[in-house]
C-alpha atoms as a PDB file:
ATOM      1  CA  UNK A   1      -6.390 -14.934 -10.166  1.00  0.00           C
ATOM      2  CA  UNK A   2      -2.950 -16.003 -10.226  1.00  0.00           C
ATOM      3  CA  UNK A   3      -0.502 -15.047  -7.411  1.00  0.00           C
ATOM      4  CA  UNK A   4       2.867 -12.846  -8.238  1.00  0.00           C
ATOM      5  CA  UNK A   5       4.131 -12.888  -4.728  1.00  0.00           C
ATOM      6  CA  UNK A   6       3.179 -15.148  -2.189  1.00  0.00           C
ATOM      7  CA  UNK A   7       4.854 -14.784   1.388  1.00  0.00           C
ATOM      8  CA  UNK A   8       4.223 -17.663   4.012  1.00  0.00           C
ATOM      9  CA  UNK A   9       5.151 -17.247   7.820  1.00  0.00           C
ATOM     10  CA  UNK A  10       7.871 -14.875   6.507  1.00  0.00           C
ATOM     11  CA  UNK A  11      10.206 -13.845   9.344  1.00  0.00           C
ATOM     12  CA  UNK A  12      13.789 -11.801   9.947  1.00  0.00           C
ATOM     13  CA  UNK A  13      15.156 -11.043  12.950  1.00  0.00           C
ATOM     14  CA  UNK A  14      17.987  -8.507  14.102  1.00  0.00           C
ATOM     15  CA  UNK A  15      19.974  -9.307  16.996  1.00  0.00           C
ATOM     16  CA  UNK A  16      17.350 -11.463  17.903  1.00  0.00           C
ATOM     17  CA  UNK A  17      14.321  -9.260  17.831  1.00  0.00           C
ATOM     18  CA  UNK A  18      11.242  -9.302  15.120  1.00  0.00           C
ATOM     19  CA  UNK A  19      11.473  -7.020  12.243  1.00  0.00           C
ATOM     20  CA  UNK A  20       9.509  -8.968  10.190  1.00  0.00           C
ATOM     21  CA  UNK A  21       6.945 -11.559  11.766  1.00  0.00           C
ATOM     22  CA  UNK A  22       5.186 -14.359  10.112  1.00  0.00           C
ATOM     23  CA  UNK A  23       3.916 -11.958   7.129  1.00  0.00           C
ATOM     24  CA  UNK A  24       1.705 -13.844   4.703  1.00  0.00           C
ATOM     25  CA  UNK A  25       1.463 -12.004   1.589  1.00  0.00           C
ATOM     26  CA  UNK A  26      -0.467 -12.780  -1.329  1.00  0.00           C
ATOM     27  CA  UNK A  27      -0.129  -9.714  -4.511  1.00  0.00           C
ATOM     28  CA  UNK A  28      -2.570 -11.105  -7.608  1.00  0.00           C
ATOM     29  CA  UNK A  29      -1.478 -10.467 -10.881  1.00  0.00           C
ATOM     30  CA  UNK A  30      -1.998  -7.252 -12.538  1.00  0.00           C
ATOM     31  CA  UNK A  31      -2.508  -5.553  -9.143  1.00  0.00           C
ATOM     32  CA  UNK A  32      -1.453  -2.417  -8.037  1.00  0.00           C
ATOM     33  CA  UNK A  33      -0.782  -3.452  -4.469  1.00  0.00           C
ATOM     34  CA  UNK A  34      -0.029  -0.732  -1.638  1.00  0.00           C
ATOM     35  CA  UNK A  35       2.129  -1.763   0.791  1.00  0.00           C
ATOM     36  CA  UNK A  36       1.321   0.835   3.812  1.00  0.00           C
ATOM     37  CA  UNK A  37       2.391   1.293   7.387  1.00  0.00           C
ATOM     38  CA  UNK A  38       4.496   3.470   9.516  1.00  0.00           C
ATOM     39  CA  UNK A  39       7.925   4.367   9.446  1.00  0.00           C
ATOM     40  CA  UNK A  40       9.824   1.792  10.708  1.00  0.00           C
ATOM     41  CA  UNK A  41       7.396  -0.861  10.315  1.00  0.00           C
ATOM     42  CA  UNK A  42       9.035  -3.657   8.411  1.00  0.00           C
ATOM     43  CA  UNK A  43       8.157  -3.020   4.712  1.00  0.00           C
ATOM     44  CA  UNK A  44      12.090  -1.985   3.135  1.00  0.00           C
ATOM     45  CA  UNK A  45      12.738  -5.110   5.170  1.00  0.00           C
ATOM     46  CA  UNK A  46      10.580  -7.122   3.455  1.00  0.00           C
ATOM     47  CA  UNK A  47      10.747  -6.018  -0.071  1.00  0.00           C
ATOM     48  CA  UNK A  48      14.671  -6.693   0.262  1.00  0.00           C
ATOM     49  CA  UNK A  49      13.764 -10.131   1.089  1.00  0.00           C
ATOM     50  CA  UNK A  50      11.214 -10.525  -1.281  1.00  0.00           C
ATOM     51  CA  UNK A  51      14.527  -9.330  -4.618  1.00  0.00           C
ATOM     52  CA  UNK A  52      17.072 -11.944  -2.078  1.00  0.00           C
ATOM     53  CA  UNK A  53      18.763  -9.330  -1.146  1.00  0.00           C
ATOM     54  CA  UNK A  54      18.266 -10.230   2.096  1.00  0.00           C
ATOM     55  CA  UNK A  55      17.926 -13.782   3.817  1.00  0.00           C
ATOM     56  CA  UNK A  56      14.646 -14.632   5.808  1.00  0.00           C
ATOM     57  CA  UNK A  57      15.360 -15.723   9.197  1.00  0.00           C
ATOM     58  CA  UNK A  58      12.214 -18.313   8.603  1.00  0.00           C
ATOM     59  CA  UNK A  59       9.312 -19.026   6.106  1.00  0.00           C
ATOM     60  CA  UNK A  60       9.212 -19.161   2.509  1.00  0.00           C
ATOM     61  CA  UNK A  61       8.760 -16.615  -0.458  1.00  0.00           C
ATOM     62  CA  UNK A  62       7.460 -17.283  -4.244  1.00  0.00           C
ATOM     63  CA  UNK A  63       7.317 -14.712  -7.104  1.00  0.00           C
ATOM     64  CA  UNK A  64       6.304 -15.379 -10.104  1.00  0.00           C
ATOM     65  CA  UNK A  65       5.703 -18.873  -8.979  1.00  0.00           C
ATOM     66  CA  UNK A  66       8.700 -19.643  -8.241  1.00  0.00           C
ATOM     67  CA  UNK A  67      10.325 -19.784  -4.965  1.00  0.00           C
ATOM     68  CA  UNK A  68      13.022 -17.561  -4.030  1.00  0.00           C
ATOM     69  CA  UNK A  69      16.117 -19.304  -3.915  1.00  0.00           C
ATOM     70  CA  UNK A  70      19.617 -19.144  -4.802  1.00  0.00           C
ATOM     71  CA  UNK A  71      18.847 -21.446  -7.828  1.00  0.00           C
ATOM     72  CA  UNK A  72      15.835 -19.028  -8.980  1.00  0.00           C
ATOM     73  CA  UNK A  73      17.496 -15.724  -8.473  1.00  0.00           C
ATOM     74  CA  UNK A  74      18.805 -14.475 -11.354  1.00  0.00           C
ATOM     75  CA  UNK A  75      16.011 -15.930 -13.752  1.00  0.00           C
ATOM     76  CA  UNK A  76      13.389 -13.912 -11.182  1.00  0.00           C
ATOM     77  CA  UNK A  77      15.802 -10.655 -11.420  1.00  0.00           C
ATOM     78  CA  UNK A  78      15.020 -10.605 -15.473  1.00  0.00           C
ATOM     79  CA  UNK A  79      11.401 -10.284 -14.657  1.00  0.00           C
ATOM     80  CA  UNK A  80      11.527  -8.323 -11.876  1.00  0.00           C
ATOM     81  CA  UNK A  81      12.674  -4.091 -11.499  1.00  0.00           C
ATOM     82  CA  UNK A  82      12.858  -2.093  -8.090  1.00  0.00           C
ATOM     83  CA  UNK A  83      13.470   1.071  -6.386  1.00  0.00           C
ATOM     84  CA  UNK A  84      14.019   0.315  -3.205  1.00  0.00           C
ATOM     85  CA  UNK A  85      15.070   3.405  -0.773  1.00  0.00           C
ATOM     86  CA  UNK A  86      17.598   5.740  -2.381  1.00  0.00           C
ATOM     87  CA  UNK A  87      18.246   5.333  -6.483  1.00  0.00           C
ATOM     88  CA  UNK A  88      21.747   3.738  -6.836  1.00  0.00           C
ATOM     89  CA  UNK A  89      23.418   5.997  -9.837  1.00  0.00           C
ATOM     90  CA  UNK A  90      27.589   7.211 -11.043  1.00  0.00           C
ATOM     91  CA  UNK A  91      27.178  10.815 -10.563  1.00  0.00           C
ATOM     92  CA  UNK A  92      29.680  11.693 -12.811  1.00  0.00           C
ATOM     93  CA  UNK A  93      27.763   9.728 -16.008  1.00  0.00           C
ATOM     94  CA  UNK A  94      24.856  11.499 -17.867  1.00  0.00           C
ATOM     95  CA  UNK A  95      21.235   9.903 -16.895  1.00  0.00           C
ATOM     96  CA  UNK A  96      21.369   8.446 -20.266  1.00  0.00           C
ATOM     97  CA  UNK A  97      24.874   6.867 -19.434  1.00  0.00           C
ATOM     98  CA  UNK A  98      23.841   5.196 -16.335  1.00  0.00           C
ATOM     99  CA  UNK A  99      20.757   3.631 -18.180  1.00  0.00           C
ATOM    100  CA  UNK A 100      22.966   2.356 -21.036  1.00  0.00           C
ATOM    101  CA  UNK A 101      24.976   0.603 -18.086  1.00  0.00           C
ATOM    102  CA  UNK A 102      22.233  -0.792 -16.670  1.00  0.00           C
ATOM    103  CA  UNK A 103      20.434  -1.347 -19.824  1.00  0.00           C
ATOM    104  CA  UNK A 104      24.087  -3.577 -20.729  1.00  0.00           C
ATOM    105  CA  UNK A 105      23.565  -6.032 -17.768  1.00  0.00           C
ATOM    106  CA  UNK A 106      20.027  -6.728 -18.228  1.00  0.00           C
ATOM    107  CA  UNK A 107      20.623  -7.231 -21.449  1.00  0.00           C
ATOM    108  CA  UNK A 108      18.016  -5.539 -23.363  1.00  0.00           C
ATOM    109  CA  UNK A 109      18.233  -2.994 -26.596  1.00  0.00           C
ATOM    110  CA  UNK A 110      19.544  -0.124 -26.202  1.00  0.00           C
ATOM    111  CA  UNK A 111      16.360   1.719 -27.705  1.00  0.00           C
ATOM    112  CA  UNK A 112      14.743   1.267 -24.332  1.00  0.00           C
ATOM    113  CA  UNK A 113      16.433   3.554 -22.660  1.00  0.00           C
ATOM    114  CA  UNK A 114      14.719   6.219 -25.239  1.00  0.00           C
ATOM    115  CA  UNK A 115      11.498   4.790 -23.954  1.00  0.00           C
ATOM    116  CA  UNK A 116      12.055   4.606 -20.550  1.00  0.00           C
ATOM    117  CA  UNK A 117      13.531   8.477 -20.690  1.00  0.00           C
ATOM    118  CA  UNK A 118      10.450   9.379 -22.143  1.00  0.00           C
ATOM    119  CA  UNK A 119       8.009   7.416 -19.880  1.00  0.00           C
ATOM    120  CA  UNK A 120       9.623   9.222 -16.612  1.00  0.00           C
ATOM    121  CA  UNK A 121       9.977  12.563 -18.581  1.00  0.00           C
ATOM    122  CA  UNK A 122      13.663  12.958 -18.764  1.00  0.00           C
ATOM    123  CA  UNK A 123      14.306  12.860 -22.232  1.00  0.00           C
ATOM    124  CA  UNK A 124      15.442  16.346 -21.977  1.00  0.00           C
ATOM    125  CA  UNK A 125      17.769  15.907 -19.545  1.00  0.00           C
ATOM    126  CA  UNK A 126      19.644  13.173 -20.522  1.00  0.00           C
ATOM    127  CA  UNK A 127      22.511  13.833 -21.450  1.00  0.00           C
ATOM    128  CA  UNK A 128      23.115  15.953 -17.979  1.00  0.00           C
ATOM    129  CA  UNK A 129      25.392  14.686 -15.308  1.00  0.00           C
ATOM    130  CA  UNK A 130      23.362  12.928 -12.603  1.00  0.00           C
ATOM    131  CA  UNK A 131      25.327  14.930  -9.873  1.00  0.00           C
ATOM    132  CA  UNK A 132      23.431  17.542 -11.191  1.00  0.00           C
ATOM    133  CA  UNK A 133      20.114  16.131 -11.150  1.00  0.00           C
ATOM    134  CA  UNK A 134      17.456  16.941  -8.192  1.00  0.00           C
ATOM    135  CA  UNK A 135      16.193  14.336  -6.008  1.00  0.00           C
ATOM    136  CA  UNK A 136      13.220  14.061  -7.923  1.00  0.00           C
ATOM    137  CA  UNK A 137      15.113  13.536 -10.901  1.00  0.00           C
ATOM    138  CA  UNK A 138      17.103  10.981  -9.392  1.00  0.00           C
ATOM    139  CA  UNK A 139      13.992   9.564  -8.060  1.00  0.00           C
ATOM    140  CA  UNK A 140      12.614   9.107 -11.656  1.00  0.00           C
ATOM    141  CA  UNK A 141      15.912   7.928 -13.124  1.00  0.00           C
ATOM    142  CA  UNK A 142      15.554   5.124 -10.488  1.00  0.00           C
ATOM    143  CA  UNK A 143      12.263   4.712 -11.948  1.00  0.00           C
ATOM    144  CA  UNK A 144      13.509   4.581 -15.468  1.00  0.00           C
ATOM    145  CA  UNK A 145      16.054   1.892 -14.498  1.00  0.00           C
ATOM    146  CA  UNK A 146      13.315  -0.077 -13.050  1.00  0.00           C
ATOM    147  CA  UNK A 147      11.339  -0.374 -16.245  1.00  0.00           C
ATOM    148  CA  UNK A 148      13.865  -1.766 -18.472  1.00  0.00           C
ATOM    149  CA  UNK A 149      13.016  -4.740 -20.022  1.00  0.00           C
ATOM    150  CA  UNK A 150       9.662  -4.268 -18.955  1.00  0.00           C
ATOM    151  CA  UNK A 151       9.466  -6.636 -16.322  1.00  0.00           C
ATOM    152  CA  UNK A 152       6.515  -8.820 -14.838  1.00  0.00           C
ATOM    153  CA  UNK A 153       6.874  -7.160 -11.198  1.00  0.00           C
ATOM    154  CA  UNK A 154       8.065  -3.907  -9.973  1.00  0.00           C
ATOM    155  CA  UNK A 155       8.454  -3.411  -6.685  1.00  0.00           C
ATOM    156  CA  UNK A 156       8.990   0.319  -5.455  1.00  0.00           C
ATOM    157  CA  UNK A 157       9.869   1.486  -2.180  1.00  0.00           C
ATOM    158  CA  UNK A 158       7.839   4.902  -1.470  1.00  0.00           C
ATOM    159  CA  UNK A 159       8.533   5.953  -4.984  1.00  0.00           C
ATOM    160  CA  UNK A 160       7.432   9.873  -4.379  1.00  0.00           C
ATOM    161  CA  UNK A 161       9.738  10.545  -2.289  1.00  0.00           C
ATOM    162  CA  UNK A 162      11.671  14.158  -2.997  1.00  0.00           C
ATOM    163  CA  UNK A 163       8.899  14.630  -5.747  1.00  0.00           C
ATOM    164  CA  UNK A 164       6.741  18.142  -5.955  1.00  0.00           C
ATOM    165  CA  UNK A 165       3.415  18.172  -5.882  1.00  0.00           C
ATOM    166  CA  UNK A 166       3.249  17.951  -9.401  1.00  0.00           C
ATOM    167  CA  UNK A 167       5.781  15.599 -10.212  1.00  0.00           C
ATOM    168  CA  UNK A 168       4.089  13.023  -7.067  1.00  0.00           C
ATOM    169  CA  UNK A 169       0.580  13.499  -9.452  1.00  0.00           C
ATOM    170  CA  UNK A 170       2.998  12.599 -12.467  1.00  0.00           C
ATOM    171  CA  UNK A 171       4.152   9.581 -10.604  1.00  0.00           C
ATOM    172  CA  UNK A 172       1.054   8.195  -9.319  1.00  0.00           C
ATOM    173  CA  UNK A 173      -0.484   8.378 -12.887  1.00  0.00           C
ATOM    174  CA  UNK A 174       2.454   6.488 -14.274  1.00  0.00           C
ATOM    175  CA  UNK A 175       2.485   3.853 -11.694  1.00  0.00           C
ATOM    176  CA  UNK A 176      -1.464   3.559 -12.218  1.00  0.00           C
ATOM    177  CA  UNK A 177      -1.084   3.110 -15.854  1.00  0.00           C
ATOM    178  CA  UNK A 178       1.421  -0.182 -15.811  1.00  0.00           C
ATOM    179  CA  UNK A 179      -0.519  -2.988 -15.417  1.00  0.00           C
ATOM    180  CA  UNK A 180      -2.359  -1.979 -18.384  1.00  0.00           C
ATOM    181  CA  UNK A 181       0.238  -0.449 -20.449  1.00  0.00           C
ATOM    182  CA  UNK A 182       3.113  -3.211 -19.893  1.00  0.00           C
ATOM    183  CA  UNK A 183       1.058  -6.024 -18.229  1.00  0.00           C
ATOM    184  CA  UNK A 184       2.996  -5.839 -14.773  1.00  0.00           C
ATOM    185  CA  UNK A 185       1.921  -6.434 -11.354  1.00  0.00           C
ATOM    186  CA  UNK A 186       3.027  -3.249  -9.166  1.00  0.00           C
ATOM    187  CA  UNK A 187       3.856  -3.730  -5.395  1.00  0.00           C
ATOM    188  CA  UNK A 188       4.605  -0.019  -4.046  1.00  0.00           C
ATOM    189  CA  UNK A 189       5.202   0.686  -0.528  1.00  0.00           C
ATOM    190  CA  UNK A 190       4.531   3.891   1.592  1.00  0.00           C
ATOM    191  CA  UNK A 191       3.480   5.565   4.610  1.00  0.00           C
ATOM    192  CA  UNK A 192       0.892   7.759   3.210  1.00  0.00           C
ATOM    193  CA  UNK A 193      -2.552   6.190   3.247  1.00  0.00           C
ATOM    194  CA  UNK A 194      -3.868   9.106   0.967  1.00  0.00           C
ATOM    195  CA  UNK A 195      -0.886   8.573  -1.317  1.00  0.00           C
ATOM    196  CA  UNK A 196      -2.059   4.180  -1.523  1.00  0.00           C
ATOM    197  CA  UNK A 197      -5.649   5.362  -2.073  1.00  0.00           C
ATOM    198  CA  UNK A 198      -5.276   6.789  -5.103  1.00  0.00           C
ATOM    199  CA  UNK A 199      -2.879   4.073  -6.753  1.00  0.00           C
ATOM    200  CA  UNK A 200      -4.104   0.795  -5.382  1.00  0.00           C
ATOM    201  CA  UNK A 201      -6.589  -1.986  -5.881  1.00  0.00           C
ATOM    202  CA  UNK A 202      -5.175  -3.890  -3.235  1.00  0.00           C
ATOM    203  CA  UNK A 203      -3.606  -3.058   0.166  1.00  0.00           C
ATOM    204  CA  UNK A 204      -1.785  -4.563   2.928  1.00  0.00           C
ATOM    205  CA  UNK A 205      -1.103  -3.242   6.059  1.00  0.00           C
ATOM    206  CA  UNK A 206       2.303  -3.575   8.022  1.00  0.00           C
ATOM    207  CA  UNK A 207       2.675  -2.320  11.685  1.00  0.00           C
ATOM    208  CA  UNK A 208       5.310  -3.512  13.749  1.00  0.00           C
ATOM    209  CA  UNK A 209       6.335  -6.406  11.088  1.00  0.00           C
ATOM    210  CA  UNK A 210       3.275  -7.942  11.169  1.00  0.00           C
ATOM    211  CA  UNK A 211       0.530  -7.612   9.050  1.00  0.00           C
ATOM    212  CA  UNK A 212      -2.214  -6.257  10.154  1.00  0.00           C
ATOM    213  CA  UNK A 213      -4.486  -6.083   6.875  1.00  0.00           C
ATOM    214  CA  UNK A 214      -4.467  -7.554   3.413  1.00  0.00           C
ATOM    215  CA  UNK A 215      -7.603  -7.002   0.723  1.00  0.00           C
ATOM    216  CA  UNK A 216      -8.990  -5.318  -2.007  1.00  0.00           C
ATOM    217  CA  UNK A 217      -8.925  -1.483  -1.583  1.00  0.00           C
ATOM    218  CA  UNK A 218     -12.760  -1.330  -1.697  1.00  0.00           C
ATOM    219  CA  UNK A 219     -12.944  -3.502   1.200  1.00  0.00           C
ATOM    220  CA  UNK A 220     -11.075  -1.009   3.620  1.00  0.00           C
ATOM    221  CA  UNK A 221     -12.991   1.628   2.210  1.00  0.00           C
ATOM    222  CA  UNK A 222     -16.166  -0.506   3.313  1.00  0.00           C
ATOM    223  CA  UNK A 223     -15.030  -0.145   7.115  1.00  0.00           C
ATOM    224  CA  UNK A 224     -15.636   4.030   6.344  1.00  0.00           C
ATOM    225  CA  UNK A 225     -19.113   3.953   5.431  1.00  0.00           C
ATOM    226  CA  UNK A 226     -21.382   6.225   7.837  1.00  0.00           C
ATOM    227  CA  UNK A 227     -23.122   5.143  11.172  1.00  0.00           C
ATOM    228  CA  UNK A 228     -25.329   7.056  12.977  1.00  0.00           C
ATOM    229  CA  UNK A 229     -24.669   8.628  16.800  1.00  0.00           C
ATOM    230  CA  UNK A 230     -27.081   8.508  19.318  1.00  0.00           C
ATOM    231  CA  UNK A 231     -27.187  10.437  22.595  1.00  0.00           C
ATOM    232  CA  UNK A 232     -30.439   9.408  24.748  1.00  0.00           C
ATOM    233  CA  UNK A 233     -31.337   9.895  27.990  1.00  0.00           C
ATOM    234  CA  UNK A 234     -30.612   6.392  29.638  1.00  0.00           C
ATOM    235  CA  UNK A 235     -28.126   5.349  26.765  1.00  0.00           C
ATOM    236  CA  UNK A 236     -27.529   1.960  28.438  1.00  0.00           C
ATOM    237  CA  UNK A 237     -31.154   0.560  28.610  1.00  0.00           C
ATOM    238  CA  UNK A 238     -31.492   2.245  25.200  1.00  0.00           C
ATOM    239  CA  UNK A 239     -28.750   0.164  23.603  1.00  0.00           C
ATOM    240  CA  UNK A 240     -30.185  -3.244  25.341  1.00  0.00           C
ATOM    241  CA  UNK A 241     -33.667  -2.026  24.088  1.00  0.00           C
ATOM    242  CA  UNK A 242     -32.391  -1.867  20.037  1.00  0.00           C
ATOM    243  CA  UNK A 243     -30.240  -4.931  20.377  1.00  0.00           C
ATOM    244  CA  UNK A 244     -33.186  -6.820  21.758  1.00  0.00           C
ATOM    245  CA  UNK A 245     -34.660  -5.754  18.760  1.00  0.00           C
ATOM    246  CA  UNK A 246     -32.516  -7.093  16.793  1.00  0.00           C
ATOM    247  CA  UNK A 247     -31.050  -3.827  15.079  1.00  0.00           C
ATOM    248  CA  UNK A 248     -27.077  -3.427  14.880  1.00  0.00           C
ATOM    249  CA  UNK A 249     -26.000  -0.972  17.655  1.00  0.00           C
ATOM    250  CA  UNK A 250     -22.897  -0.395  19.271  1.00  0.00           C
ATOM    251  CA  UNK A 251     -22.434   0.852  22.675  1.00  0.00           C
ATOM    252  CA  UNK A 252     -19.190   2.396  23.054  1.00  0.00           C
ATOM    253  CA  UNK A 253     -16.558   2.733  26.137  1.00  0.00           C
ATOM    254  CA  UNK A 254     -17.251   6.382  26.203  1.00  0.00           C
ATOM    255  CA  UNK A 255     -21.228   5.514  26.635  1.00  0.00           C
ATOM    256  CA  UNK A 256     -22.133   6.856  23.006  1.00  0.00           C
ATOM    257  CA  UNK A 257     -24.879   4.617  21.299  1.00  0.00           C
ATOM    258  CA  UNK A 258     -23.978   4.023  16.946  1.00  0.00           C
ATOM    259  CA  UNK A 259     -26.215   2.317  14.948  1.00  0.00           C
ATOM    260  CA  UNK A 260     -24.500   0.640  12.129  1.00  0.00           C
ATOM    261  CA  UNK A 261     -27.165   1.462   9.343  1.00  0.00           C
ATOM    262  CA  UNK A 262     -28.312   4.835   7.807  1.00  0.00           C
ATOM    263  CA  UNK A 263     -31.532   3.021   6.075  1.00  0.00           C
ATOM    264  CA  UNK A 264     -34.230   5.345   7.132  1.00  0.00           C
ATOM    265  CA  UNK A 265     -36.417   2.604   8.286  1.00  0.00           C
ATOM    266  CA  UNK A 266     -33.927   0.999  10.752  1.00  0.00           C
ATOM    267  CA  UNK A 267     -33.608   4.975  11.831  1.00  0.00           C
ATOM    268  CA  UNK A 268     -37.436   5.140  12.396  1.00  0.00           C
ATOM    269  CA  UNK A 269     -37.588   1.903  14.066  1.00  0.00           C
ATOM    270  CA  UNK A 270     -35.091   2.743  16.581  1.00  0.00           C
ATOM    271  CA  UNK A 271     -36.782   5.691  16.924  1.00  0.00           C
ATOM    272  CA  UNK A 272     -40.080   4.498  17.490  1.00  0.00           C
ATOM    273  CA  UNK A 273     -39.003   1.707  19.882  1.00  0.00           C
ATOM    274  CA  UNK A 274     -37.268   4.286  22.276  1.00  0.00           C
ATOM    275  CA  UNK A 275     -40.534   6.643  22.180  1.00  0.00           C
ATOM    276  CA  UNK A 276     -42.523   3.695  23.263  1.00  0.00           C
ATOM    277  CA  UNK A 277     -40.563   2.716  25.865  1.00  0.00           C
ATOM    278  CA  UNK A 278     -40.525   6.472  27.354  1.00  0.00           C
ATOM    279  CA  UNK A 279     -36.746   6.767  26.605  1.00  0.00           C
ATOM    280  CA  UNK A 280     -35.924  10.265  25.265  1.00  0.00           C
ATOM    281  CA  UNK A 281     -33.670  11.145  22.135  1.00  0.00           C
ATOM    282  CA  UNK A 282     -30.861  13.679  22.804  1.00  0.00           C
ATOM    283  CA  UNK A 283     -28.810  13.807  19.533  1.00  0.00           C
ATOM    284  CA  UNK A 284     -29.042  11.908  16.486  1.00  0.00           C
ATOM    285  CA  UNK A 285     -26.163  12.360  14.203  1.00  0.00           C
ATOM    286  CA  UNK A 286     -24.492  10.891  10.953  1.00  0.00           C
ATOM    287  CA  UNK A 287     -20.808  10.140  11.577  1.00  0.00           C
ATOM    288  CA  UNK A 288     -18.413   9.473   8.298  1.00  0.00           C
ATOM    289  CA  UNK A 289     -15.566   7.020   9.893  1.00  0.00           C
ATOM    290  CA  UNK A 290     -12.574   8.163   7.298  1.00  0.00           C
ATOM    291  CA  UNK A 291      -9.810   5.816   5.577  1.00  0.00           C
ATOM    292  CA  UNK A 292      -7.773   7.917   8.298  1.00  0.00           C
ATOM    293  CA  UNK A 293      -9.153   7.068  11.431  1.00  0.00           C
ATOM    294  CA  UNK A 294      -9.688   3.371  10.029  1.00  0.00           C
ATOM    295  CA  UNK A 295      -5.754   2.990   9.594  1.00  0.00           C
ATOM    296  CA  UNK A 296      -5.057   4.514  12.735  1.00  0.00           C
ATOM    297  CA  UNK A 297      -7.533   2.552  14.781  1.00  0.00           C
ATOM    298  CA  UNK A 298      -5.514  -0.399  13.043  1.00  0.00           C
ATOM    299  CA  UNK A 299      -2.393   0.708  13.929  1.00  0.00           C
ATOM    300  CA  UNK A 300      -3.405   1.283  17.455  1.00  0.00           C
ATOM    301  CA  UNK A 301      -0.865   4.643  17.298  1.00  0.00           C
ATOM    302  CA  UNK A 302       0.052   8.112  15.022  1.00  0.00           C
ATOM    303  CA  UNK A 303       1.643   8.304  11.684  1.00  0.00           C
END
């Protein structure tokens, strides 16, 4: 699968400190790739320097197989839209107004901006001043700007923000709809794993500036499937016994046995192994590890 954005060793420092350490990034084409991590973490930073609108302090970046240079820029700015943090707009210029600016300088037809208005559902209030729009409606007039031309790769920086309920549902069925509608590859950041679970097929994971996690969604979700909890009465020997065995137990800090399997023969196995050698079964539990817990335990701290 080809590669829209490819980061190596990609650094930036601040008065000499790490925002941004030695990220590696790779987003395949026609992906809908979450970029998620805490506040703070590095990922506004990094999408910045991923448009060259900021310089790396080291490493290299390629989008659209091309590397991100000087030379490149403006040619990778035709195929590429954001929204990064707060929608740029003239407040005292209709919605429709600032999209016919923008619409000017990327030169591309004017009867985009109909499509566009329609597409983020603000075809009916065009022609209102954008001082008078909610941040939602800003939100999606960023959006809107983003999309024309219909570029190869949007990048948007936690895109719901200042949305309702409904109009975050609107958004995330927009965004999902895309790479099949238009073709493009779709790099969205946020710090809401629920929000990236329901948009992405790929995900990386940013804490600190470095990246902690980069795959398909389906393989983070394999890290939540069940285990089972054991309590016995010599939990120690127990957990010896069943690895001699060969089965897949854990034996945790806290002195808690899990068995990585809910097959109901590895179940009766362990079972029958720890009758036979007179070692007594407390509690036997199922225990779900959620997408939650799993991005915490990467993060090593609260969201």
């Amino acid at each position: 699968m080809e590669t829209v954005i490819k980061t190596t060793s990609l650094t930036k420092q601040y008065h000499g400190k790490n925002v941004v350490s030695e990220l590696d990034l790779s987003v395949p084409s026609g992906s809908i790739y979450g970029f998620l991590g805490p506040n703070g973490a590095g990922k506004s930073t990094t999408m910045k320097m991923i448009l060259g609108l900021t310089k790396p302090t080291a490493g290299n970046i390629s989008v659209l197989g091309k590397p991100v240079n000087q030379q490149n820029r403006i040619a990778l700015l035709k195929n590429t839209g954001s929204l990064i943090e707060s929608p740029a707009y003239y407040g005292h210029l209709t919605g429709r107004e600032n999209l016919a600016l923008i619409a000017s300088l990327k030169q591309v037809p004017p009867e985009q901006i109909d499509d566009v208005l329609r597409i983020v559902h603000l075809d009916n209030q065009q022609e209102k001043k954008v001082s008078h729009y909610s941040l939602g409606m800003k939100q999606r007039l960023g959006l809107a700007a983003a999309l024309l031309g219909y570029p190869k790769l949007l990048l948007l920086d936690e895109p719901t923000n200042g949305l309702d309920p409904a109009g975050i549902q609107e958004m995330r069925k927009l965004i999902c709809s895309l790479p099949a509608r238009y073709g493009m590859t779709v790099f969205v950041s946020s710090h809401l794993l629920a929000e990236i679970d329901q948009m992405a097929t790929h995900v990386g994971i940013i804490d600190n500036g470095a990246l902690i996690f980069q795959n398909e969604l389906s393989v983070l979700h394999e890290h939540s499937r069940a285990r089972m909890k054991l309590l016995t009465t010599d939990n120690a020997a127990a957990s010896s016994l069943l690895k001699q065995a060969g089965l897949p137990v854990v034996l945790d800090r806290g002195g808690l046995i899990y068995l990585n399997s809910r097959k109901p023969e590895v179940i009766l196995r362990a079972g029958r192994l720890l009758y036979e050698s007179e070692i007594g079964i407390l509690r036997l539990e199922e225990e779900q590890k959620s997408l939650e817990d799993i991005f915490l335990s990467l993060v090593g701290r609260s969201i």
